[in-house]
C-alpha atoms as a PDB file:
ATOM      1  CA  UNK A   1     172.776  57.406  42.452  1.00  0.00           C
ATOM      2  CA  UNK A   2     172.734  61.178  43.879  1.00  0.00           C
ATOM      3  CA  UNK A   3     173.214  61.931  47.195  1.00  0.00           C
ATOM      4  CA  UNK A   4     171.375  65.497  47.295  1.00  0.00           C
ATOM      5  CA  UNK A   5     168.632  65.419  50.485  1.00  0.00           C
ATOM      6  CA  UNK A   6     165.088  66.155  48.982  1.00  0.00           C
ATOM      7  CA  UNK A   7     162.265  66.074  51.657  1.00  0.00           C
ATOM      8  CA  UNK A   8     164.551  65.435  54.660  1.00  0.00           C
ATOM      9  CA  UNK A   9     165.357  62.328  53.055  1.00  0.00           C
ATOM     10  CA  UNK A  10     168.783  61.505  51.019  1.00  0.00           C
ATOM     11  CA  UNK A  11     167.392  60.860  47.379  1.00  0.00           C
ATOM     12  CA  UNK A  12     169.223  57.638  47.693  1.00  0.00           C
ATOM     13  CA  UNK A  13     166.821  56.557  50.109  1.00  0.00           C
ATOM     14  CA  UNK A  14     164.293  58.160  47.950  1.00  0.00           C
ATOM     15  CA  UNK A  15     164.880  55.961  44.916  1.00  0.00           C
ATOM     16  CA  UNK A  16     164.782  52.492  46.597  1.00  0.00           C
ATOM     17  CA  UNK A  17     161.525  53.176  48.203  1.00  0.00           C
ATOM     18  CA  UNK A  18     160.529  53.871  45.171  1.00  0.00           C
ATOM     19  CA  UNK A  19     161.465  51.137  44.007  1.00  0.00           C
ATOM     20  CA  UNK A  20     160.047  48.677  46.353  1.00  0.00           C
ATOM     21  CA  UNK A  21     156.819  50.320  46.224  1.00  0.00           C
ATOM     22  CA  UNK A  22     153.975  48.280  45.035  1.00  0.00           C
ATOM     23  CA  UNK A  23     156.439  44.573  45.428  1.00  0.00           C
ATOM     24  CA  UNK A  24     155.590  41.920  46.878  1.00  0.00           C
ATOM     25  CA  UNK A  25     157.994  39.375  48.842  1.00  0.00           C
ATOM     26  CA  UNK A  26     157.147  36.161  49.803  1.00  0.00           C
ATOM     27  CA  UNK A  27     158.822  35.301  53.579  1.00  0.00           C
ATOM     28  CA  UNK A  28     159.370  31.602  54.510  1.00  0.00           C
ATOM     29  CA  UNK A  29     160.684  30.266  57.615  1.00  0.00           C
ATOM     30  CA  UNK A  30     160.448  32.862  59.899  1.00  0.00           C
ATOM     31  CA  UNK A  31     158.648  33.399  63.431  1.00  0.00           C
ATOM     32  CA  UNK A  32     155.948  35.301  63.476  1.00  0.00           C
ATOM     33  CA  UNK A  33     157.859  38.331  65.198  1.00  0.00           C
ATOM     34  CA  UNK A  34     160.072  38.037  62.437  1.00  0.00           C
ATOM     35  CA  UNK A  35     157.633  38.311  60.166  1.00  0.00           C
ATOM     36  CA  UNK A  36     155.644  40.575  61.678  1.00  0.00           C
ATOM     37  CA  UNK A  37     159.039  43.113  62.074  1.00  0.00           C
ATOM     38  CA  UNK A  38     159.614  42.335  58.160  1.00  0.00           C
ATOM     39  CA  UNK A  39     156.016  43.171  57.572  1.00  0.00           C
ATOM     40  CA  UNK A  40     156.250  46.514  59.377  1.00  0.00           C
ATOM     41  CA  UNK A  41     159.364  47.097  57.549  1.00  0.00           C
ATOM     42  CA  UNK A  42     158.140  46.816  54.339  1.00  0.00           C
ATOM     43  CA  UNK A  43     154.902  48.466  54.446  1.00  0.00           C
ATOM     44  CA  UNK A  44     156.911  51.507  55.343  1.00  0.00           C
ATOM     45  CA  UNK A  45     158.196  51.243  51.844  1.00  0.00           C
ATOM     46  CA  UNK A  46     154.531  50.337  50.647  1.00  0.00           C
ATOM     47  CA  UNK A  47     155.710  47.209  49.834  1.00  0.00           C
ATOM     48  CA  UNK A  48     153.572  44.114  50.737  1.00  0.00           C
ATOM     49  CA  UNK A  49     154.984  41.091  52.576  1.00  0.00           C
ATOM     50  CA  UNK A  50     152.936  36.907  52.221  1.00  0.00           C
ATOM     51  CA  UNK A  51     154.290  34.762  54.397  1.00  0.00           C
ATOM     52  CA  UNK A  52     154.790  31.072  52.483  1.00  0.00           C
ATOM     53  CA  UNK A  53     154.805  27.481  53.560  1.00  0.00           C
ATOM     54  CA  UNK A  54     158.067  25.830  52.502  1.00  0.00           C
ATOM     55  CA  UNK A  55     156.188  23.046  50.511  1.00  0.00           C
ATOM     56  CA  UNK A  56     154.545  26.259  47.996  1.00  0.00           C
ATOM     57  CA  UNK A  57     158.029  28.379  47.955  1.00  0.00           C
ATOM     58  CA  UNK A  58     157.688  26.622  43.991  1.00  0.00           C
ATOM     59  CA  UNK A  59     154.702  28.451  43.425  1.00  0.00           C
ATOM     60  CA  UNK A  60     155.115  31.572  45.511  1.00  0.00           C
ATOM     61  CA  UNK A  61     157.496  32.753  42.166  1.00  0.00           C
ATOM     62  CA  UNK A  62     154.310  33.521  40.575  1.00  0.00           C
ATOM     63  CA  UNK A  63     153.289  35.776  42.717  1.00  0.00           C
ATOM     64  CA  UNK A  64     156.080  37.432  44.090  1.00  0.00           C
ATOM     65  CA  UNK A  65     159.039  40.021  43.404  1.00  0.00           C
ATOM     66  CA  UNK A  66     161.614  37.958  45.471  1.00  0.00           C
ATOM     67  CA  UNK A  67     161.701  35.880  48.375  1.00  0.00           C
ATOM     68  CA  UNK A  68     163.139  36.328  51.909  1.00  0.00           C
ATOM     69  CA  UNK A  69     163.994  33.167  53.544  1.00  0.00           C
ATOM     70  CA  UNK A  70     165.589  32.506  56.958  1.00  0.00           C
ATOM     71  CA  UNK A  71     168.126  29.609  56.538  1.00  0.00           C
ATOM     72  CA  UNK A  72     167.022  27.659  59.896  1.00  0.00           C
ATOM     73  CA  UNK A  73     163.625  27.818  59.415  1.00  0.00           C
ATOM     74  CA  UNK A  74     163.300  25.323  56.545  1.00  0.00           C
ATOM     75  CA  UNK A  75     164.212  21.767  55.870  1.00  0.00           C
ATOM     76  CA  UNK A  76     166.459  20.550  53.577  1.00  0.00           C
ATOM     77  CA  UNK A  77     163.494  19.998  51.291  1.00  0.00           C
ATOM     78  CA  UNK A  78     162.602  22.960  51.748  1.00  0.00           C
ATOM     79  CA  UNK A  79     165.969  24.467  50.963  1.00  0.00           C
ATOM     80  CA  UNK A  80     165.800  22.421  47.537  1.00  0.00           C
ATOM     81  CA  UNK A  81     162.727  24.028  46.108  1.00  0.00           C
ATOM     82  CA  UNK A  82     163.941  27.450  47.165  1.00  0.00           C
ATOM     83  CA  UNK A  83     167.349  26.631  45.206  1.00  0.00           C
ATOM     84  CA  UNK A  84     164.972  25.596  42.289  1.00  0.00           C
ATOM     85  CA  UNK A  85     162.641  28.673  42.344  1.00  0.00           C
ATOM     86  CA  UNK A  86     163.235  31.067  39.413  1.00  0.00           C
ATOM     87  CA  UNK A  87     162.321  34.118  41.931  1.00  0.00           C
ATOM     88  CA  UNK A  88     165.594  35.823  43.187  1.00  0.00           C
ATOM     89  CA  UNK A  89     165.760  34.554  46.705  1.00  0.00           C
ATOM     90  CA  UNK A  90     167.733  36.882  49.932  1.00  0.00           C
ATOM     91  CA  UNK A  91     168.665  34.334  52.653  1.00  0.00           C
ATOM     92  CA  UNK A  92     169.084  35.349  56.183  1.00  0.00           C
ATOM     93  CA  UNK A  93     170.898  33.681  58.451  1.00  0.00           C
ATOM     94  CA  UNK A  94     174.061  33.551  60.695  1.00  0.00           C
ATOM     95  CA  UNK A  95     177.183  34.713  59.294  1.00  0.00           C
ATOM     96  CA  UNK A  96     178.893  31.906  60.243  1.00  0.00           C
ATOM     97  CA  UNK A  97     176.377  28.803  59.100  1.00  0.00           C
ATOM     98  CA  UNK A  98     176.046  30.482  55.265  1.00  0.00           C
ATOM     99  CA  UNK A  99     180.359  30.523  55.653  1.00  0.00           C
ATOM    100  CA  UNK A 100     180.425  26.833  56.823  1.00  0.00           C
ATOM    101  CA  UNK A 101     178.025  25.956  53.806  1.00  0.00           C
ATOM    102  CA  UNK A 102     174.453  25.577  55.430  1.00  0.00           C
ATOM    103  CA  UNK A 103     171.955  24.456  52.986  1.00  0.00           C
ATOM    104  CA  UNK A 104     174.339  25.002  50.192  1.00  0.00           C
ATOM    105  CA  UNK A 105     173.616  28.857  50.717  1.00  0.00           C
ATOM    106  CA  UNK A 106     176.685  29.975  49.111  1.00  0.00           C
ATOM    107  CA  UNK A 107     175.420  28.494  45.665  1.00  0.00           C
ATOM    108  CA  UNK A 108     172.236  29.579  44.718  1.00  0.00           C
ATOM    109  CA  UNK A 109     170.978  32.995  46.781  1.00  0.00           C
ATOM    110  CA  UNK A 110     171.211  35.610  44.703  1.00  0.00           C
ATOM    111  CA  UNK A 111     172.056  37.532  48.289  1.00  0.00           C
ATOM    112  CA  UNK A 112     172.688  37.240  51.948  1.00  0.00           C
ATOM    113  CA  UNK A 113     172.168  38.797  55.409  1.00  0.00           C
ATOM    114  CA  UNK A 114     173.788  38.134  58.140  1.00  0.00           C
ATOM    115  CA  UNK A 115     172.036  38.298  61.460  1.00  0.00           C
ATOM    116  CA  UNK A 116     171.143  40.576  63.398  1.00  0.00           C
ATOM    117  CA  UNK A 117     170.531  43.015  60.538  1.00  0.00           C
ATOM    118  CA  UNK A 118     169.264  46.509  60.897  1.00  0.00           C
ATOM    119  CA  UNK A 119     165.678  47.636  59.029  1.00  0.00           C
ATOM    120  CA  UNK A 120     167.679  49.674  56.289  1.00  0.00           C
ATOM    121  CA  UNK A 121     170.018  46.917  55.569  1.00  0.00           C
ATOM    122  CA  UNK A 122     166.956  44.941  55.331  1.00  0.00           C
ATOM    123  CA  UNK A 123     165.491  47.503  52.116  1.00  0.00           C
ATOM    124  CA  UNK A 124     168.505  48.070  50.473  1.00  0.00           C
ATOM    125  CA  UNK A 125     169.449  43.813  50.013  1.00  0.00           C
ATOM    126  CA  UNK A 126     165.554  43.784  48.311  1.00  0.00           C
ATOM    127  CA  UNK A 127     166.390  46.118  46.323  1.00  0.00           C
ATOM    128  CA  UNK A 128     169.584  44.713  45.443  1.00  0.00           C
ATOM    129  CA  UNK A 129     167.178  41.660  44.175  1.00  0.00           C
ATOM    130  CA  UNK A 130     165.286  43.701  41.596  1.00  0.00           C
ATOM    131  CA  UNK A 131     165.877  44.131  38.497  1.00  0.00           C
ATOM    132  CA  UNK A 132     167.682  46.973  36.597  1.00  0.00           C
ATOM    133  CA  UNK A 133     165.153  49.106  34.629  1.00  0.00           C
ATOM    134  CA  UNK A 134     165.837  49.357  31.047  1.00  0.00           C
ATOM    135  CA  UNK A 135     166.177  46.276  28.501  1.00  0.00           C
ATOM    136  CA  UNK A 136     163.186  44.126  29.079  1.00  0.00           C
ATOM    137  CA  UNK A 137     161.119  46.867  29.918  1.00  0.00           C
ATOM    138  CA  UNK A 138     162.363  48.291  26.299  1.00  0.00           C
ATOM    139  CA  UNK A 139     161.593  45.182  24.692  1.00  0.00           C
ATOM    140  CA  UNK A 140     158.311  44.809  25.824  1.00  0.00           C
ATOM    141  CA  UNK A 141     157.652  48.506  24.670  1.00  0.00           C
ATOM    142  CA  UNK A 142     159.090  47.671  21.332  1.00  0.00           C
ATOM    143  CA  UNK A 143     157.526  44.987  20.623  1.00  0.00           C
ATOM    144  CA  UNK A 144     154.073  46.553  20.500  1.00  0.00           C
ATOM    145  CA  UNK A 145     152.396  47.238  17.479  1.00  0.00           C
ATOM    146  CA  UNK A 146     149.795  49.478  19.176  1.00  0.00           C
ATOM    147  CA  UNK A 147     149.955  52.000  21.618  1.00  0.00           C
ATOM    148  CA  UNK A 148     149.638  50.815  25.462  1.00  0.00           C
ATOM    149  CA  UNK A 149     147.770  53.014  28.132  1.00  0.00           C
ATOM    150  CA  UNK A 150     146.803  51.696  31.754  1.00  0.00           C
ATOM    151  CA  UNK A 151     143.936  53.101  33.187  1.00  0.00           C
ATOM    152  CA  UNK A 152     143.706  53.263  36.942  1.00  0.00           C
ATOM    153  CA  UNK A 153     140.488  54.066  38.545  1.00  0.00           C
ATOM    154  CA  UNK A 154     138.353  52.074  41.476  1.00  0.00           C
ATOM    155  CA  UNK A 155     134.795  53.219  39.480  1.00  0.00           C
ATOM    156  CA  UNK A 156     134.137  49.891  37.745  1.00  0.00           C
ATOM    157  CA  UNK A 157     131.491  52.382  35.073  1.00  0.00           C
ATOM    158  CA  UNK A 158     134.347  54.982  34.295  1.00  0.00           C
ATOM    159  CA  UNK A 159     136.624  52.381  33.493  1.00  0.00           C
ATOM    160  CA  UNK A 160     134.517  49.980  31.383  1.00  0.00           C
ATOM    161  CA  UNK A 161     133.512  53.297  29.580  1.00  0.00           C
ATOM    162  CA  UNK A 162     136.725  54.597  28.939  1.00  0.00           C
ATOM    163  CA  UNK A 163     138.304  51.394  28.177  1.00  0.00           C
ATOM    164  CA  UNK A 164     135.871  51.077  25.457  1.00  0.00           C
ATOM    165  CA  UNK A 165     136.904  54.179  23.926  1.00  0.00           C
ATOM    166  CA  UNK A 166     140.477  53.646  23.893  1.00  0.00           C
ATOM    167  CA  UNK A 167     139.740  50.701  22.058  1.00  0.00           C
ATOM    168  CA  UNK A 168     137.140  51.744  19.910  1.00  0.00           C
ATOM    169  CA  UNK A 169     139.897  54.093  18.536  1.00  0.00           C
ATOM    170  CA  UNK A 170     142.546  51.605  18.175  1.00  0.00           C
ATOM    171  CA  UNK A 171     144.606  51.989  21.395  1.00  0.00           C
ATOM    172  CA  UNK A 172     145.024  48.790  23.585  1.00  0.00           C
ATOM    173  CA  UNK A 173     143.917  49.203  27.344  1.00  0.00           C
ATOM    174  CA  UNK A 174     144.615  47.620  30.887  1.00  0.00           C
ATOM    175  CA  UNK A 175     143.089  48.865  34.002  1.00  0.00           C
ATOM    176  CA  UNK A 176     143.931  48.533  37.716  1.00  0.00           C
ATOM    177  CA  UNK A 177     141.418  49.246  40.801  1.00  0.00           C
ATOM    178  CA  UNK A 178     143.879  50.547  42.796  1.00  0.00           C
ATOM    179  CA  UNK A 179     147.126  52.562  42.872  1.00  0.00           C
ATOM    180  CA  UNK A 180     149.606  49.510  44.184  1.00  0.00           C
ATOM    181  CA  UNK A 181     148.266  47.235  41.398  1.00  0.00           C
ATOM    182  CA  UNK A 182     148.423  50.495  39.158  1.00  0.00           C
ATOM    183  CA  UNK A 183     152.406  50.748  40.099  1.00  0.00           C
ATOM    184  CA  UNK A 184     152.834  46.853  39.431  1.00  0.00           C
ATOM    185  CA  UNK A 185     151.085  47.136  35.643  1.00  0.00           C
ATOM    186  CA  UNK A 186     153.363  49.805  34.724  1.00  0.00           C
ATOM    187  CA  UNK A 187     156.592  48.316  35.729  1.00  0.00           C
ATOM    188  CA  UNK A 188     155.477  45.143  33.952  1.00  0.00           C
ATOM    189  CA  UNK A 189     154.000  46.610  30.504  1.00  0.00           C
ATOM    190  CA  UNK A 190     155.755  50.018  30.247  1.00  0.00           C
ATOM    191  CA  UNK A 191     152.323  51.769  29.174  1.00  0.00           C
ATOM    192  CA  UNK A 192     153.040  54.854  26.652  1.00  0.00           C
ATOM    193  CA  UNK A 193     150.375  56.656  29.125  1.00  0.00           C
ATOM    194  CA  UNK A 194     149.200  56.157  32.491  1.00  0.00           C
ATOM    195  CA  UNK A 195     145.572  57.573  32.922  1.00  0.00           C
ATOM    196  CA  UNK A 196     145.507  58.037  37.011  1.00  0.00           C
ATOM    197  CA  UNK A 197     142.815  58.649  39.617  1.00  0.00           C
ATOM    198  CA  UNK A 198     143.207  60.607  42.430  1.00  0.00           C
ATOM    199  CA  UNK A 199     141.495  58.895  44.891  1.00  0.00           C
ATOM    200  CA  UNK A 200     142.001  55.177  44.716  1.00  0.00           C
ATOM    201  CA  UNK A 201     142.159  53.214  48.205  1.00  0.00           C
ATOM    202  CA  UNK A 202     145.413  51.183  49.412  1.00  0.00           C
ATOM    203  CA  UNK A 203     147.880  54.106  47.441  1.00  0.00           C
ATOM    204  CA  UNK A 204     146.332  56.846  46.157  1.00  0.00           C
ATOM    205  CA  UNK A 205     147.104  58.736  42.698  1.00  0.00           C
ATOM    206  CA  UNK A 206     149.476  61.498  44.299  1.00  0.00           C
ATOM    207  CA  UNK A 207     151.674  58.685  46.002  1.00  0.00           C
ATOM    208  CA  UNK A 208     151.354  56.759  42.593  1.00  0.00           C
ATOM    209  CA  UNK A 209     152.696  59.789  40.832  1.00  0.00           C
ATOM    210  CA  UNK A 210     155.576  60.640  43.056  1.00  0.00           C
ATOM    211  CA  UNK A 211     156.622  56.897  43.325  1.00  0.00           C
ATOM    212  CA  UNK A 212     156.869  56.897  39.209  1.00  0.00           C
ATOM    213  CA  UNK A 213     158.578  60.255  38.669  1.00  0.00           C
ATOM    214  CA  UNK A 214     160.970  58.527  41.347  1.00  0.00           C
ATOM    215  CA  UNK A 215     161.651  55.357  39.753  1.00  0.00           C
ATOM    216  CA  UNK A 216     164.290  55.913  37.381  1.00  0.00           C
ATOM    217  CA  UNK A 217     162.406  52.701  34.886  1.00  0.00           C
ATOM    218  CA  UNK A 218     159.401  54.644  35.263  1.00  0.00           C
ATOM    219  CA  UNK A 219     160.027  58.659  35.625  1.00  0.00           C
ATOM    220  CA  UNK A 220     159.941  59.155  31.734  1.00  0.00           C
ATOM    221  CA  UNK A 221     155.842  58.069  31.596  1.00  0.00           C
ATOM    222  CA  UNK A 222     153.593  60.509  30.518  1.00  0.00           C
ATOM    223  CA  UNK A 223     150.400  60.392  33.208  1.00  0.00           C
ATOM    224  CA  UNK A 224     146.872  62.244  33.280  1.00  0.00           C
ATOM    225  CA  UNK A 225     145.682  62.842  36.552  1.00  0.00           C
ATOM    226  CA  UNK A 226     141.822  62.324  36.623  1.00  0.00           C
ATOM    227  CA  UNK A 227     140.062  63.414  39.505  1.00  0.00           C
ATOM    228  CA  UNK A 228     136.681  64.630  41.266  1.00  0.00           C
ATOM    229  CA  UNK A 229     138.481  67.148  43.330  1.00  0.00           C
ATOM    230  CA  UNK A 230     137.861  70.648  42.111  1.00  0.00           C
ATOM    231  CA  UNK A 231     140.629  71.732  45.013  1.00  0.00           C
ATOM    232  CA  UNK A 232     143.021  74.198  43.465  1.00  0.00           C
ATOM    233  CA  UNK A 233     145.442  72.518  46.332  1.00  0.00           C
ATOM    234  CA  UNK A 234     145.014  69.269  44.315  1.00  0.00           C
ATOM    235  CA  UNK A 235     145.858  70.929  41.552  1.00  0.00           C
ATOM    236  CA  UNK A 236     149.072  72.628  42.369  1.00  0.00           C
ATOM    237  CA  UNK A 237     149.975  68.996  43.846  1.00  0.00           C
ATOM    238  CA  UNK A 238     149.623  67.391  40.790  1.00  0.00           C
ATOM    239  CA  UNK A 239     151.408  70.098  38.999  1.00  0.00           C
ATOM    240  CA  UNK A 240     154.555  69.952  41.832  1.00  0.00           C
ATOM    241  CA  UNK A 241     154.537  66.304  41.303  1.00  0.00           C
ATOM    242  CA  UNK A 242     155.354  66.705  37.429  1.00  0.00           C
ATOM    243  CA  UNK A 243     151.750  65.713  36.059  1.00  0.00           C
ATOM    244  CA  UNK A 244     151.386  66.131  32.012  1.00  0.00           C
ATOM    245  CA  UNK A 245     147.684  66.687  32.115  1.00  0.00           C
ATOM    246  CA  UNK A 246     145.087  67.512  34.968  1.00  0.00           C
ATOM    247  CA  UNK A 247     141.462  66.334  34.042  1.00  0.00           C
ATOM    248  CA  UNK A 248     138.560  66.536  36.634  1.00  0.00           C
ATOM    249  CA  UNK A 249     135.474  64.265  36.980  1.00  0.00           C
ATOM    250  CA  UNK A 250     133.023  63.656  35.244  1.00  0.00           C
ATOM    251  CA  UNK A 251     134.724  63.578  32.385  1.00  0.00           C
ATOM    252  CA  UNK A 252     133.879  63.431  28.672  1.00  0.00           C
ATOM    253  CA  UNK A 253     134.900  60.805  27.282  1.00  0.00           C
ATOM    254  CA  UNK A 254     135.561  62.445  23.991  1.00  0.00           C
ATOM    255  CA  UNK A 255     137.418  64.804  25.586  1.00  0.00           C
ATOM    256  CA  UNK A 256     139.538  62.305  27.245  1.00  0.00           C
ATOM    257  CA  UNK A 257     140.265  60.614  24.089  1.00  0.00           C
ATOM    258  CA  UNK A 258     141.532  63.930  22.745  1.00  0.00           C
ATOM    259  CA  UNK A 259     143.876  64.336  25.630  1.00  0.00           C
ATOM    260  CA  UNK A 260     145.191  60.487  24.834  1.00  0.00           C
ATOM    261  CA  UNK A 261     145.477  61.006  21.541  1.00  0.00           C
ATOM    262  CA  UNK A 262     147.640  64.373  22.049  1.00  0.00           C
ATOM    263  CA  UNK A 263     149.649  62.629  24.926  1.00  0.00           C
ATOM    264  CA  UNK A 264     150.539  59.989  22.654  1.00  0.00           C
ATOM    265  CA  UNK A 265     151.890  61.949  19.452  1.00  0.00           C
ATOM    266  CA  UNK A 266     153.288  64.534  21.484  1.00  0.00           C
ATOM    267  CA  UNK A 267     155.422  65.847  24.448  1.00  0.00           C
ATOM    268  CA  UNK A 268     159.202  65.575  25.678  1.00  0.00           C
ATOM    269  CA  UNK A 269     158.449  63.198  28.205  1.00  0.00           C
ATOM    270  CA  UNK A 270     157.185  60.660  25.497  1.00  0.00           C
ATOM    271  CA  UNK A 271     160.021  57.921  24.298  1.00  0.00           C
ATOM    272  CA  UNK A 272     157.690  57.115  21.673  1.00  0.00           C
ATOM    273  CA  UNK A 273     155.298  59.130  19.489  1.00  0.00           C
ATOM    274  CA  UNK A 274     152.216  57.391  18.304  1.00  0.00           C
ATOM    275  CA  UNK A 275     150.620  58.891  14.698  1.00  0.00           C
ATOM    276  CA  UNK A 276     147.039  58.353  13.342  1.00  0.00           C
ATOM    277  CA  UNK A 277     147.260  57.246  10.089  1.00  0.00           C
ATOM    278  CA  UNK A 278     145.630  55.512   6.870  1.00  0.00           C
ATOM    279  CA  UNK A 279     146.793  52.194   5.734  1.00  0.00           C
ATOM    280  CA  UNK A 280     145.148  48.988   3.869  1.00  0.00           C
ATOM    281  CA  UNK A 281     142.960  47.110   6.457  1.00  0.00           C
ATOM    282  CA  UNK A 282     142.090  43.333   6.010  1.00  0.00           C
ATOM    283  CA  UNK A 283     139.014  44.004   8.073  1.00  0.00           C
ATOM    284  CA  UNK A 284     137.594  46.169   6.317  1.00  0.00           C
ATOM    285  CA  UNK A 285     138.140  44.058   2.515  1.00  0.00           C
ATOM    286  CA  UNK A 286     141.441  46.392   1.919  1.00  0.00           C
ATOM    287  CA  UNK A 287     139.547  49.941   2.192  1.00  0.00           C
ATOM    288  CA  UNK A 288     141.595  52.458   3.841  1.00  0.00           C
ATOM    289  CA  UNK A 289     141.249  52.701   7.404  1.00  0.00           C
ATOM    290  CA  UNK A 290     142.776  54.678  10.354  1.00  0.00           C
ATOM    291  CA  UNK A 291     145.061  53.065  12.520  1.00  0.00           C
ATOM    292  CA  UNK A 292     147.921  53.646  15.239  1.00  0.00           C
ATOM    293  CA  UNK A 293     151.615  53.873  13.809  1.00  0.00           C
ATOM    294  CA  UNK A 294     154.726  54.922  15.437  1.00  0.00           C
ATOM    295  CA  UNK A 295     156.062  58.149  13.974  1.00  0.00           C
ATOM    296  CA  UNK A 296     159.162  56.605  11.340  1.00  0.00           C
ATOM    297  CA  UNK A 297     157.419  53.347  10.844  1.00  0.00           C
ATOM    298  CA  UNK A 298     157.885  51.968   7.007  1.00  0.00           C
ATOM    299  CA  UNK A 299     154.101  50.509   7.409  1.00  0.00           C
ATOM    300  CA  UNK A 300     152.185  51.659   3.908  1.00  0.00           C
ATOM    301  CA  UNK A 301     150.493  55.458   4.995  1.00  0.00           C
ATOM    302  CA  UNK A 302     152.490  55.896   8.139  1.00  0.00           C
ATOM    303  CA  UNK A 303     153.114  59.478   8.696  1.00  0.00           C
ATOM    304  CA  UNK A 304     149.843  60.725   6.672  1.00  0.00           C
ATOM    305  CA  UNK A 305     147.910  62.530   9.510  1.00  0.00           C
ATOM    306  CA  UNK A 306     143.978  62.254   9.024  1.00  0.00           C
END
């Protein structure tokens, strides 16, 4: 990672805030000034923090990143299902009880941290529990057939309306009310295009933005601000912040479409160039029709432009 200082802050620091951004960690046995420090700690990175009861630590996999467990606050059952949880698990505890084999702790953590720990040691072990970007996040790309864009926007109208349209025109569509669970859709479906609102509650578009173009799985993803803000200030932020497109509200949704469709078959920051093209449909009784192909594809009419 570099080292260069960007915003009074080492971009080291810069990229695993970025990276926690949006995660959730489930916390089990823990006081509640524990938890309430970790809680603190966390939601400086915008990261959320659930506190779990030992006897749902099997469940709490589902919903979480990674879990945080302290290794005296739990039971021996308790220490079991944590051992059996597929979610990458940090255990904090004494130095000396995880070296004398507490709770088997030396087996099946994928980290440790001794106590007393320091806040940043605290970030930096989490985000030694996440996962690398790049394979899965490729595979799930490839293995599309379609292109991918996730809509964020809190306006339940705008989004049923624009959804609609991106799938009236062949392009599959998720949404997300609000910029954390925006951040947590694109890390899990690597979109080809983020459509983003500026003003969402909880993290807003800008912070959205500048957590992406941070994230090194994520900095590559082409994203359209939309926005009600006729501020030129907004503007120039979205432009310093390494937006592809700037639309404001209301928007046509024609026009949007057009913007999509560009975004899509063009641009350096694209990995993958979608094409509209004409191929056999079973649909439609094996009439021509127009449909979404990656530029290169073999598919029968890929590469004729309509």
């Amino acid at each position: 990672m570099r080292t260069v200082e960007q915003s009074g802050k080492p971009a080291q620091a810069l990229e695993i805030t970025a990276a926690l951004a949006g995660r959730r960690f489930g916390l089990c046995g823990f006081d509640a000034g524990e938890a309430q420090r970790i809680s603190r700690v966390l939601g400086g990175a915008s990261s959320l923090a659930l506190l779990f009861d030992e006897r749902l630590l099997g469940e709490s996999a589902r919903v979480c990143d990674a879990l945080l467990i302290k290794l005296a606050g739990i039971s021996p059952e308790g220490l079991r299902a944590a051992a059996a949880s597929p979610a990458p698990i940090l255990v904090a505890g004494p130095s000396e009880a995880i070296l004398e084999g507490a709770g088997a702790a030396y087996s099946w953590p994928r980290d440790f941290m001794g106590e007393p720990w320091p806040d940043a040691e605290l970030l930096v072990r989490l985000f030694r529990l996440l996962p690398f970007p790049g394979g899965s996040r490729a595979a799930v790309r490839e293995s599309r057939v379609e292109p991918l864009v996730l809509l964020a926007d809190d306006d339940p109208e705008l989004v049923a309306l624009v959804a609609a349209t991106l799938r009236n025109d062949g392009i599959a569509c998720r949404t997300a009310d609000n910029g954390l669970a925006a951040l947590r859709l694109a890390r899990e479906l690597a979109p080809d295009l983020l459509v983003l609102d500026v003003k969402m509650p909880g993290m807003d578009g800008f912070e959205v933005l500048e957590t992406v173009r941070r994230d090194p799985g994520l900095q590559m993803l082409p994203v359209i601000l939309l926005t009600g803000c006729d501020d030129s200030s907004d503007v120039l932020r979205g432009s310093e912040l390494d937006a592809d497109e700037y639309l404001g509200k209301p928007v046509s949704p024609t026009l949007l479409l057009n913007r999509v469709r560009r975004r899509l078959s063009t641009g350096a920051r694209n990995p993958r160039r979608w094409a509209r093209s004409l191929s056999e449909s079973a649909a439609s009784g094996g009439r021509l029709a127009k449909r979404w192909m990656l530029n290169g594809s073999s598919q029968p009419g890929a590469g004729e432009q309509p």
